[in-house]
Protein backbone atom coordinates (compact mmCIF):
# COMPACT_ATOMS: atom_id res chain seq x y z
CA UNK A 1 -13.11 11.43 -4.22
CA UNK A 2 -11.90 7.82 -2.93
CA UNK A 3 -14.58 8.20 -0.58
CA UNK A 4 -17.48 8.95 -3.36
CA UNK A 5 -15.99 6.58 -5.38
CA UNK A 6 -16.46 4.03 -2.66
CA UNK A 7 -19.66 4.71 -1.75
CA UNK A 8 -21.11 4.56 -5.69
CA UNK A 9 -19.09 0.83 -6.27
CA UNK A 10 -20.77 -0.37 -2.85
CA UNK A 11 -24.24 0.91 -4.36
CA UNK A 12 -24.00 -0.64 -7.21
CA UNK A 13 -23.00 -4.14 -5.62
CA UNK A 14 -25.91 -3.79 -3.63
CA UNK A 15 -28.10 -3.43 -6.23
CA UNK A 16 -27.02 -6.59 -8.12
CA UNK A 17 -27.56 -8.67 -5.50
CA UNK A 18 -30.24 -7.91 -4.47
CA UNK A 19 -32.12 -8.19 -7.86
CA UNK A 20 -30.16 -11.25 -8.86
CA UNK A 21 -32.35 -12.56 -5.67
CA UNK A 22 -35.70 -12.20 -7.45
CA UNK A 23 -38.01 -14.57 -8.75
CA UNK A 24 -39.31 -14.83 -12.27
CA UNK A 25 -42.13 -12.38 -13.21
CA UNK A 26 -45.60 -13.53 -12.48
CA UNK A 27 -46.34 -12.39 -16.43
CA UNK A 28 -44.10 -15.10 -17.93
CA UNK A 29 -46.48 -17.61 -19.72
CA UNK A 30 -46.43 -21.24 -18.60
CA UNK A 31 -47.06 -24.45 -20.58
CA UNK A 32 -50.76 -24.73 -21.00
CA UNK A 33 -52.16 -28.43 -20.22
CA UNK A 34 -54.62 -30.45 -21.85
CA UNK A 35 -56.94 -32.98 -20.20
CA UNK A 36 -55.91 -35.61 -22.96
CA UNK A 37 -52.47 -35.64 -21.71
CA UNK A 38 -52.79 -37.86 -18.59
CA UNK A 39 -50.15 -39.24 -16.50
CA UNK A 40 -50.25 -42.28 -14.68
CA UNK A 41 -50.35 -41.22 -10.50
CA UNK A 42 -47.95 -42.73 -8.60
CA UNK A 43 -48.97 -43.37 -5.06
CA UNK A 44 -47.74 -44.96 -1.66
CA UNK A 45 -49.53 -48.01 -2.02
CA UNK A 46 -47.40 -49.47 -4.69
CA UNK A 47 -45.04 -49.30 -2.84
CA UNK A 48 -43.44 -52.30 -1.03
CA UNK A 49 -45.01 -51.93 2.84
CA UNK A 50 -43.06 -50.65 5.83
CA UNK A 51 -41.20 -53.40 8.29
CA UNK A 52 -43.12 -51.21 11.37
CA UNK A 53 -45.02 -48.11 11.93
CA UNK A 54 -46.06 -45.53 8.69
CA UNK A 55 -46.97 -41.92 8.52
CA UNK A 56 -50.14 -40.59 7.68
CA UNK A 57 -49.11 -40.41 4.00
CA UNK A 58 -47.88 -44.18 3.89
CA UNK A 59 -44.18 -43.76 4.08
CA UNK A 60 -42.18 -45.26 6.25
CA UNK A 61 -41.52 -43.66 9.77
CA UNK A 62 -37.89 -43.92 10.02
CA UNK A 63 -38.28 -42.78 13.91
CA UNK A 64 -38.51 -46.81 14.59
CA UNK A 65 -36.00 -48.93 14.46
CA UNK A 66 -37.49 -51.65 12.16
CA UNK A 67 -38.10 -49.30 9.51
CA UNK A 68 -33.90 -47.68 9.81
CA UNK A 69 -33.29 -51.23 9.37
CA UNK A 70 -35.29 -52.17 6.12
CA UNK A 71 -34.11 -48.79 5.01
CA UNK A 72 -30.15 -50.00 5.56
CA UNK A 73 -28.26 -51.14 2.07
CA UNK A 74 -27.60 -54.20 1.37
CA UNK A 75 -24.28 -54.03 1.19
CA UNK A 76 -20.66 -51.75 2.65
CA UNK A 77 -20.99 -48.12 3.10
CA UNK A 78 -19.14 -45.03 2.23
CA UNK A 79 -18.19 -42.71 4.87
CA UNK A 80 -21.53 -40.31 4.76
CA UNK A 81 -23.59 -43.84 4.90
CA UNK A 82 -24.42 -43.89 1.47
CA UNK A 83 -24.47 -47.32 -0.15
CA UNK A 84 -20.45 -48.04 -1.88
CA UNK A 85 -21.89 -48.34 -5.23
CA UNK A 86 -18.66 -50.66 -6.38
CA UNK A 87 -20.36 -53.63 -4.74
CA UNK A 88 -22.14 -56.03 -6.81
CA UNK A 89 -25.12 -56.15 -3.59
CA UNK A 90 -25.61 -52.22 -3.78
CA UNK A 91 -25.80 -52.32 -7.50
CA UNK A 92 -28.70 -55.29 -7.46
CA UNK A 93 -30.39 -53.29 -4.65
CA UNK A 94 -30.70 -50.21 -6.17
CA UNK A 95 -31.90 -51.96 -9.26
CA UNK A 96 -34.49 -53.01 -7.56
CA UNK A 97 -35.62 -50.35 -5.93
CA UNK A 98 -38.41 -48.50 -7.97
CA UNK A 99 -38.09 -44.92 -8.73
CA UNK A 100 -40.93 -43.78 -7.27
CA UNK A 101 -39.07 -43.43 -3.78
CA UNK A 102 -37.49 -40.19 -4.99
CA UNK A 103 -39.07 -37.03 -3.54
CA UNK A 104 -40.59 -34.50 -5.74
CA UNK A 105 -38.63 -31.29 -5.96
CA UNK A 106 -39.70 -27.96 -4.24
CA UNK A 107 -41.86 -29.26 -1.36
C-alpha cells in the first residue's frame, strides 16, 4: 500500500511540473495595434560614439580595451564592479547616461 501510495504522490508531482513548465496558449488574444499609434525608434546612432572599435550593430565592442575603459564608472565600485551608487560621481553619471543603453528583454 506504502508502495502504491508512493508511486501515485510521485505521479502527481510529475505532472505539476511539468505543466507548470508550459507556455501560454497560442489562442490567447493579444493587444491589437494601430498604425496611428507610432513610437519614436530609438537607434545606435544617438548614441554617444565608441572610444575604439564597434560591432556591426553600432555598440560598443567591449573586447578592446578603450571601449572597457569608457565603459568604467566614474566613480568607487562595489564588490561585483557595479558603480557604489552612494557617491555623488556615480549618481551624476548615471544621470547622464540616457536610457536607451538598456537592452530589450527576451532577445
Amino acid at each position: 500500500m506504502k508502495k502504491t501510495l508512493m508511486s501515485a504522490i510521485a505521479l502527481l508531482f510529475c505532472i505539476c511540473f511539468a505543466s507548470a513548465q508550459t507556455t501560454a496558449p497560442a489562442t490567447a488574444k493579444k493587444p491589437k495595434t494601430t498604425a496611428t499609434t507610432t513610437k519614436p525608434a530609438t537607434t545606435a546612432t544617438t548614441a554617444k560614439p565608441a572610444a575604439g572599435p564597434t560591432k556591426k550593430d553600432g555598440t560598443p565592442d567591449m573586447r578592446y580595451k578603450a571601449n572597457k575603459q569608457a565603459a568604467a564608472p566614474a566613480g568607487p565600485t562595489k564588490k561585483d564592479g557595479t558603480p557604489d551608487m552612494r557617491y555623488k560621481a556615480n549618481k551624476q553619471a548615471a544621470a547622464a547616461k540616457p536610457a536607451a543603453t538598456a537592452k530589450p528583454k527576451g532577445n
